[in-house]
N, C-alpha and C. Protein backbone atom coordinates (compact mmCIF):
# COMPACT_ATOMS: atom_id res chain seq x y z
N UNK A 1 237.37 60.52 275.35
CA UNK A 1 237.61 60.84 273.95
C UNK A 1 237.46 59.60 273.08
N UNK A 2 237.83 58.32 273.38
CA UNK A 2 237.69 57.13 272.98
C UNK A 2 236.57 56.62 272.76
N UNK A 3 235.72 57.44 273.56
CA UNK A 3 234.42 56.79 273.42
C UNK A 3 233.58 57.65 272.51
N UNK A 4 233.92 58.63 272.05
CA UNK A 4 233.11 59.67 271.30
C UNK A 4 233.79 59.02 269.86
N UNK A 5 235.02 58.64 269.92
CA UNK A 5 235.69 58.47 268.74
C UNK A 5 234.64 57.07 268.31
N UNK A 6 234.70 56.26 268.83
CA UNK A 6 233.72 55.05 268.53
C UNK A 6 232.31 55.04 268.17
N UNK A 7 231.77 56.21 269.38
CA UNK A 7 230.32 56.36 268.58
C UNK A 7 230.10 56.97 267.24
N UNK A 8 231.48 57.98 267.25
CA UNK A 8 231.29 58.36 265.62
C UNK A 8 231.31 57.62 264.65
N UNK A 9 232.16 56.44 265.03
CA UNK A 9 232.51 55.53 264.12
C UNK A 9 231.39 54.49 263.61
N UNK A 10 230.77 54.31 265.05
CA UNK A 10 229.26 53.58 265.27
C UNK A 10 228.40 54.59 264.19
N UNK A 11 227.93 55.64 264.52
CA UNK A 11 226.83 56.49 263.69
C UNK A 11 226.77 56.44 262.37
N UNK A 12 228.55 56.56 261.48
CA UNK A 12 228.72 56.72 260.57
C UNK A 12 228.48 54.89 259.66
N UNK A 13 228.74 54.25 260.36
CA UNK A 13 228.84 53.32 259.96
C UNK A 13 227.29 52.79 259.35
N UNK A 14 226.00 53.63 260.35
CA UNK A 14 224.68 52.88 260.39
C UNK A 14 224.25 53.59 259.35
N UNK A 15 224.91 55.19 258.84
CA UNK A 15 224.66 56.06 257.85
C UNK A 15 224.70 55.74 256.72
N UNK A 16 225.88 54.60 256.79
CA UNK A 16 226.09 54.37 255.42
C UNK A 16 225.69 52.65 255.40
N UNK A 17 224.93 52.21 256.11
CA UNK A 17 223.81 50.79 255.87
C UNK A 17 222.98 51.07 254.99
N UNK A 18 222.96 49.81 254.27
CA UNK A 18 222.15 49.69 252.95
C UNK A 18 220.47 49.52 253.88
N UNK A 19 219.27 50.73 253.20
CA UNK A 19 218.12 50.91 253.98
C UNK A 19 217.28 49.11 254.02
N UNK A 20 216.93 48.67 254.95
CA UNK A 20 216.36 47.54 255.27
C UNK A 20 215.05 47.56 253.74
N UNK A 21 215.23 48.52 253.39
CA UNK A 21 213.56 48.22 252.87
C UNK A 21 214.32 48.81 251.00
N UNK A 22 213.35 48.33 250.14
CA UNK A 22 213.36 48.50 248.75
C UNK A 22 212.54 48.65 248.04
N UNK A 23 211.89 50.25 247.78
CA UNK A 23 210.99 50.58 246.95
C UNK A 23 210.73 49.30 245.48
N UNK A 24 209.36 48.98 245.29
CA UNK A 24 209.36 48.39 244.20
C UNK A 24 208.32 48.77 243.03
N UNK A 25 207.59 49.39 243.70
CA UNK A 25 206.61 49.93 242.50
C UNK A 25 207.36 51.62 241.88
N UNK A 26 206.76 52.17 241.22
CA UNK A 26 206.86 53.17 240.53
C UNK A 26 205.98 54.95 241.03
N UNK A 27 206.64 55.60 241.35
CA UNK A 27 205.48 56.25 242.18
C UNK A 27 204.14 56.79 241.24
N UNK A 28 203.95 56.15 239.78
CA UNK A 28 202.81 56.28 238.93
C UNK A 28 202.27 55.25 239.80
N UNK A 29 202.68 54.13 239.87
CA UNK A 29 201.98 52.35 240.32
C UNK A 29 201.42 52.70 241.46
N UNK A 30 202.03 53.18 242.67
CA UNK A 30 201.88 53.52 243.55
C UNK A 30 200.47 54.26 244.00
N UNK A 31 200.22 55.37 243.17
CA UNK A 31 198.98 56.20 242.92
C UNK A 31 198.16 55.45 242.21
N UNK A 32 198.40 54.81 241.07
CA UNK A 32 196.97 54.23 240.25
C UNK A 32 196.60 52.71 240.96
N UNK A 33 197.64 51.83 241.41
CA UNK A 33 197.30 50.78 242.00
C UNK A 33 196.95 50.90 243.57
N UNK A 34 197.24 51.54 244.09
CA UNK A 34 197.18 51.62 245.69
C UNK A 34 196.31 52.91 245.84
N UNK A 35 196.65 53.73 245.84
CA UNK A 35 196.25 55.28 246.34
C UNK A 35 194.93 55.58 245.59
N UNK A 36 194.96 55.69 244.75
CA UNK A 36 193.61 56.09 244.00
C UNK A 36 192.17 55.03 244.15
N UNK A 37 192.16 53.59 243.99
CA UNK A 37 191.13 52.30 244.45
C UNK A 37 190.94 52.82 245.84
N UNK A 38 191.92 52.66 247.21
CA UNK A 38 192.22 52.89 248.38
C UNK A 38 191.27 54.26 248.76
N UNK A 39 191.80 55.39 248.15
CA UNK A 39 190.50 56.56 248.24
C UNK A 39 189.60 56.74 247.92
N UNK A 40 189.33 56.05 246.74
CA UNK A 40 187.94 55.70 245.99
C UNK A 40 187.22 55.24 246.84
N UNK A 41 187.49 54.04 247.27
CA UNK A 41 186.62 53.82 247.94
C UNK A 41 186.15 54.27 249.23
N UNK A 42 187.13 55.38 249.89
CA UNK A 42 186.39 56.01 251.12
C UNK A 42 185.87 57.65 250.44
N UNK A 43 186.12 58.08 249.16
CA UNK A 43 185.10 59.00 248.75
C UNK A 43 183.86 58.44 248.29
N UNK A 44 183.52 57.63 247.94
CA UNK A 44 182.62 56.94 247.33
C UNK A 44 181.64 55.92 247.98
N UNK A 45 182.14 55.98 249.68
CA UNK A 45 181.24 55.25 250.09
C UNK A 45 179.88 55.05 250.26
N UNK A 46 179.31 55.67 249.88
CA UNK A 46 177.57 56.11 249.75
C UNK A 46 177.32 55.06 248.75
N UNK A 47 178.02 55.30 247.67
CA UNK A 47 177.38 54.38 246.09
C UNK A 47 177.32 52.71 246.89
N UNK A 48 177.85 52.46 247.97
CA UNK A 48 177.74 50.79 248.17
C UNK A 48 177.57 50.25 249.61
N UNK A 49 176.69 51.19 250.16
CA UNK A 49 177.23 51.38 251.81
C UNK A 49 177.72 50.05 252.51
N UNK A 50 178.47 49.91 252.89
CA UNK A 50 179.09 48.88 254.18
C UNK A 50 178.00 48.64 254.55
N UNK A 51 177.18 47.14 254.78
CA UNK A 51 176.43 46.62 255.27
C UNK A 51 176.69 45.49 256.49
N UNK A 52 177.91 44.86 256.00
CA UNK A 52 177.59 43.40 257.06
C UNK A 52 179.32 43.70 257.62
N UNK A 53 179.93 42.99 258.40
CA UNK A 53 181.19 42.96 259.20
C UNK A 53 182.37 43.24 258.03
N UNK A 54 182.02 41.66 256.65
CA UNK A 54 182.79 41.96 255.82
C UNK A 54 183.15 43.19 255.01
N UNK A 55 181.87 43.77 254.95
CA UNK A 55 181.66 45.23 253.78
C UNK A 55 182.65 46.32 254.97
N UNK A 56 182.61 46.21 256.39
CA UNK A 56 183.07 47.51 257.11
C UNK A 56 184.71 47.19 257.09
N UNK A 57 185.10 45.40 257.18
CA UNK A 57 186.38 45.03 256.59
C UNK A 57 187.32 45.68 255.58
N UNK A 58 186.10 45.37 254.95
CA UNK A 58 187.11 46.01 253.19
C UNK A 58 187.39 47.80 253.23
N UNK A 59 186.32 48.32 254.01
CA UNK A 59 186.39 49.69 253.89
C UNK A 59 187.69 50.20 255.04
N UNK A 60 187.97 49.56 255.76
CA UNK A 60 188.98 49.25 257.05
C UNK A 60 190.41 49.01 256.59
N UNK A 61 190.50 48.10 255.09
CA UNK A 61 191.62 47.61 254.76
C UNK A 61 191.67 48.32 254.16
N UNK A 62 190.88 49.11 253.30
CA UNK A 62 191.23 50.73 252.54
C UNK A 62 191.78 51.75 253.26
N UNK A 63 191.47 52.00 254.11
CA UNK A 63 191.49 53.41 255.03
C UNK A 63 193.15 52.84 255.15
N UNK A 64 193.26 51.79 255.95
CA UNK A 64 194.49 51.36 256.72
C UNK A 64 195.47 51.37 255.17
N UNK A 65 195.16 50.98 254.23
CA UNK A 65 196.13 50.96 253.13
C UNK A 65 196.30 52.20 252.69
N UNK A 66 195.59 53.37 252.65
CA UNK A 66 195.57 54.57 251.86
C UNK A 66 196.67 55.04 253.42
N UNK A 67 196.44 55.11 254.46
CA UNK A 67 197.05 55.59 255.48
C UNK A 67 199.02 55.21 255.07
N UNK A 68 198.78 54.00 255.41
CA UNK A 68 200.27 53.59 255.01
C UNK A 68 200.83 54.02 253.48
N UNK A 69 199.98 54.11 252.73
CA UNK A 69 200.49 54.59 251.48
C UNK A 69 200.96 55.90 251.58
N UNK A 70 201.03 56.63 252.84
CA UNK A 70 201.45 58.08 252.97
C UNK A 70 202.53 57.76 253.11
N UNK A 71 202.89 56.48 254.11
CA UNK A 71 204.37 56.50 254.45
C UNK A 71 205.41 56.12 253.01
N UNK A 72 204.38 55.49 252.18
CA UNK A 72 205.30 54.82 251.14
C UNK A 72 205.93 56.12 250.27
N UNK A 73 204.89 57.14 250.43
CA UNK A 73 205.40 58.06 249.64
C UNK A 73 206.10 59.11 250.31
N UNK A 74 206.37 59.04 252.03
CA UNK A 74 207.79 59.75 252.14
C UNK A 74 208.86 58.65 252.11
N UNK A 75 208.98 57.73 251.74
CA UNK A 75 210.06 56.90 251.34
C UNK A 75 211.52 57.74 250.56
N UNK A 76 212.45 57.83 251.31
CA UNK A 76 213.91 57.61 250.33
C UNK A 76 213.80 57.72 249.19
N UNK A 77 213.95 58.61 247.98
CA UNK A 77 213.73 58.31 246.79
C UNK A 77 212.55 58.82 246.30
N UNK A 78 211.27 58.76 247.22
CA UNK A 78 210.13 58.89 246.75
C UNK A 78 209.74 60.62 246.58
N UNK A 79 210.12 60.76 247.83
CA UNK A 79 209.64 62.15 248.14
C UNK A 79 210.58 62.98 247.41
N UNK A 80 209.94 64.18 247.16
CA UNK A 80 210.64 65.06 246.18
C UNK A 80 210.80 66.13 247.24
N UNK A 81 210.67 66.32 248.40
CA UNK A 81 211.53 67.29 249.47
C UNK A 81 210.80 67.27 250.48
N UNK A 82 211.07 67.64 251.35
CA UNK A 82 210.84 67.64 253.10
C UNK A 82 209.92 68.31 253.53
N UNK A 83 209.66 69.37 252.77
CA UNK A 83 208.72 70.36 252.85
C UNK A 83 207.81 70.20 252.70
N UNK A 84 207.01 71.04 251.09
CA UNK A 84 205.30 70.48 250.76
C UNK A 84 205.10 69.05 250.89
N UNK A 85 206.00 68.52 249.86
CA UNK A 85 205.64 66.89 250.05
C UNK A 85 205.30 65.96 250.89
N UNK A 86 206.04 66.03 251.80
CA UNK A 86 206.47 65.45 253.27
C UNK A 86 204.69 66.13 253.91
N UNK A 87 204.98 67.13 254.36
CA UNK A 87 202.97 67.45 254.69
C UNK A 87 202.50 67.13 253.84
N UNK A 88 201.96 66.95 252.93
CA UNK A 88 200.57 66.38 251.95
C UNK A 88 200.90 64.81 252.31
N UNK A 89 201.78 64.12 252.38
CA UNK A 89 201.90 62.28 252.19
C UNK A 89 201.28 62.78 253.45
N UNK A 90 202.01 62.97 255.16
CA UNK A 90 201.30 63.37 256.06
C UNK A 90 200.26 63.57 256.28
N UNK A 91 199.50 64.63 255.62
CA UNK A 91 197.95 64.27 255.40
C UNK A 91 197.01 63.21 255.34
N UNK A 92 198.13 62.57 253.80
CA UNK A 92 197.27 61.25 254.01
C UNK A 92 196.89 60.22 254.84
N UNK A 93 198.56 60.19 255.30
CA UNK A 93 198.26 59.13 256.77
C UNK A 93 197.43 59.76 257.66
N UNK A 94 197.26 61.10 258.44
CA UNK A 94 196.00 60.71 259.20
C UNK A 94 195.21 60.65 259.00
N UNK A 95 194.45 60.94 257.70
CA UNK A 95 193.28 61.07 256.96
C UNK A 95 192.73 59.48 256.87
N UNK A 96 193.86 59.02 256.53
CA UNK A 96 193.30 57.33 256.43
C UNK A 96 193.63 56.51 257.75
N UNK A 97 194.09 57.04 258.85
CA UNK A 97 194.28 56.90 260.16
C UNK A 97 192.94 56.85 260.67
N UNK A 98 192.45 58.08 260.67
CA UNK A 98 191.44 58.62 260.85
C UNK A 98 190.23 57.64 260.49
N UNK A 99 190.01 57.15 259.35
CA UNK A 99 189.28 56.49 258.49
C UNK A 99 189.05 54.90 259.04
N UNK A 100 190.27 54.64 259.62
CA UNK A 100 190.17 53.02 259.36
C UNK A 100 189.70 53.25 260.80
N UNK A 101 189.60 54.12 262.35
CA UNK A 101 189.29 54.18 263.17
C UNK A 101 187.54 54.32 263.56
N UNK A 102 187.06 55.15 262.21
CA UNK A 102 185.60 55.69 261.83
C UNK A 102 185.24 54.29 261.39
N UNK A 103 185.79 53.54 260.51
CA UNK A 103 185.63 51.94 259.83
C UNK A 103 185.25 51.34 261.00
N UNK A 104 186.50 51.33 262.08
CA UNK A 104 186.07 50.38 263.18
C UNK A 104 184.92 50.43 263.75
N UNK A 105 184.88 51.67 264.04
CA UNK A 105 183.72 52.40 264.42
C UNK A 105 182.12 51.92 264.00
N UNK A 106 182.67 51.48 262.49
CA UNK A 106 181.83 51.86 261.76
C UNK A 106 180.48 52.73 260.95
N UNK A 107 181.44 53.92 261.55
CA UNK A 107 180.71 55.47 261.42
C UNK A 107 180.94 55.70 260.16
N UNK A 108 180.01 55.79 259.33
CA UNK A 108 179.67 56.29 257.65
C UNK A 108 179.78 57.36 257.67
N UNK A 109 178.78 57.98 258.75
CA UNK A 109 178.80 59.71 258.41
C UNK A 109 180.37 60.46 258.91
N UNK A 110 180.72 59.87 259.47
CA UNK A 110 182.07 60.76 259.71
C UNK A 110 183.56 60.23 258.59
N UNK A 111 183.50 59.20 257.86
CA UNK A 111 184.13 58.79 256.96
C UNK A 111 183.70 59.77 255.98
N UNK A 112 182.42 60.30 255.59
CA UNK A 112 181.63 60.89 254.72
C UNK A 112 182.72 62.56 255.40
N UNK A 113 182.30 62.57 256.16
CA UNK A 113 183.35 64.13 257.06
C UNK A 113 184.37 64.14 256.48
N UNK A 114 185.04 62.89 256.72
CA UNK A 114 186.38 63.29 255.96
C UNK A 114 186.65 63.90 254.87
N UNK A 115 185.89 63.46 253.73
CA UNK A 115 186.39 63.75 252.11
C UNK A 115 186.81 65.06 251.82
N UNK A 116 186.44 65.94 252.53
CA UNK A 116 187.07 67.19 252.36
C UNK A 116 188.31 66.84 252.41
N UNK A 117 189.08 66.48 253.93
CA UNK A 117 190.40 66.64 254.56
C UNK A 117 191.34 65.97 253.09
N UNK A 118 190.36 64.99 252.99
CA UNK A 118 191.24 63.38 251.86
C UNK A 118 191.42 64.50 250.58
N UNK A 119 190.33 64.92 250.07
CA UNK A 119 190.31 65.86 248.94
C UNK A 119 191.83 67.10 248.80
N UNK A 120 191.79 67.60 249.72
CA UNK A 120 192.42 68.82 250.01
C UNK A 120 194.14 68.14 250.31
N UNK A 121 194.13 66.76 250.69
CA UNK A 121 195.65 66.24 250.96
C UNK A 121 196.01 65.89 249.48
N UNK A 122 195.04 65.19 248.57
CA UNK A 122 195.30 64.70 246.89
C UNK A 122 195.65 65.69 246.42
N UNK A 123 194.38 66.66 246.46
CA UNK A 123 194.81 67.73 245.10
C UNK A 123 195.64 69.11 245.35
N UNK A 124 196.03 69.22 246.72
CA UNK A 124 197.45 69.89 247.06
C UNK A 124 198.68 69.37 246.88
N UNK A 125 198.95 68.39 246.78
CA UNK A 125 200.02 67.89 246.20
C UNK A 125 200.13 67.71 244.83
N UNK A 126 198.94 67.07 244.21
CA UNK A 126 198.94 67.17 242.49
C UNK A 126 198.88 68.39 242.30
N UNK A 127 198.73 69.74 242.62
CA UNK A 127 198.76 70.55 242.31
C UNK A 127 200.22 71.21 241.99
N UNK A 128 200.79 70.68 243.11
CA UNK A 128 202.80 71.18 243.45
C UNK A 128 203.22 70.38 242.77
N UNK A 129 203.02 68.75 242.96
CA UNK A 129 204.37 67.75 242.34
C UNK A 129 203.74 67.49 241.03
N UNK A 130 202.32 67.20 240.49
CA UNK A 130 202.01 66.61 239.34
C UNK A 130 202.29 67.67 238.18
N UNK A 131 203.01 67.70 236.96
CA UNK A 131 202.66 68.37 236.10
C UNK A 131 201.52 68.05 234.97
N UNK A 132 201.29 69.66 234.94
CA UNK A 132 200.09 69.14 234.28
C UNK A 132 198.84 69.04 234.67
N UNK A 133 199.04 69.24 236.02
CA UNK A 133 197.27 69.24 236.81
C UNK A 133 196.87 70.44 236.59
N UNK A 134 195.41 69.72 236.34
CA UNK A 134 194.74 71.47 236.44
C UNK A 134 194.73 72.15 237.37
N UNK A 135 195.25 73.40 237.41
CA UNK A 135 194.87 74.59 238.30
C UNK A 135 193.72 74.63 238.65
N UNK A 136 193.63 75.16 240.21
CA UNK A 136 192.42 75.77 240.32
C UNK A 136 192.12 76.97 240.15
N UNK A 137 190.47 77.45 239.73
CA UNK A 137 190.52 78.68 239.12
C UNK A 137 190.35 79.46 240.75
């Protein structure tokens, strides 16, 4: 019994720890500085194709940043519920999971594959959380 009494005491205690980490951008900042450049450039890869180690780099540090930017946005605070939200950020991370692996790869045409998946994770969520987005007809 002593020992259940302690782990409760243990659990509750880690419940109420201040979270190691501290949102600092704005979840507007978040989308126009990170998320939106970050996808741009893996919808858009045709207009500049990756040519040399560096060019498949940068397209690598996109994928890998748009990926993690999923996690930023189920963050504490960030996410607006567990449900839709939580799947669409989800999306993103494997989508840009996905991406920075095709980068390594350095497979164009299957980065090019993606844009659907990337498409369909953005504008399902702006569709639910953004007000103001256009409907689709």
């Amino acid at each position: 019994m002593r020992t259940l009494i302690l782990l409760f005491v243990a659990a509750a205690a880690v419940a109420q720890a201040p979270a190691p980490y501290k949102a600092v951008g704005t979840m507007s900042q978040l989308m126009i500085d990170i998320i939106y450049p970050t996808s741009d450039a893996l919808f858009y890869i045709e207009r500049s194709p990756p040519k040399t180690e560096a060019d498949w780099g940068v397209i690598k540090q996109n994928a890998l940043m748009l990926a993690e930017a999923g996690n930023l946005l189920m963050m504490p605070g960030r996410a607006w519920d567990q449900d839709g939200f939580v799947k669409d950020a989800k999306l993103l991370v494997e989508v840009g999971a996905a991406a920075y692996k095709l980068a390594a790869a350095k497979n164009m045409q299957g980065i090019l594959d993606l844009n659907d998946q990337l498409y369909v994770a953005c504008v399902t969520c702006h569709q639910d959380y953004r007000p103001n987005y256009p409907r689709r007809r």
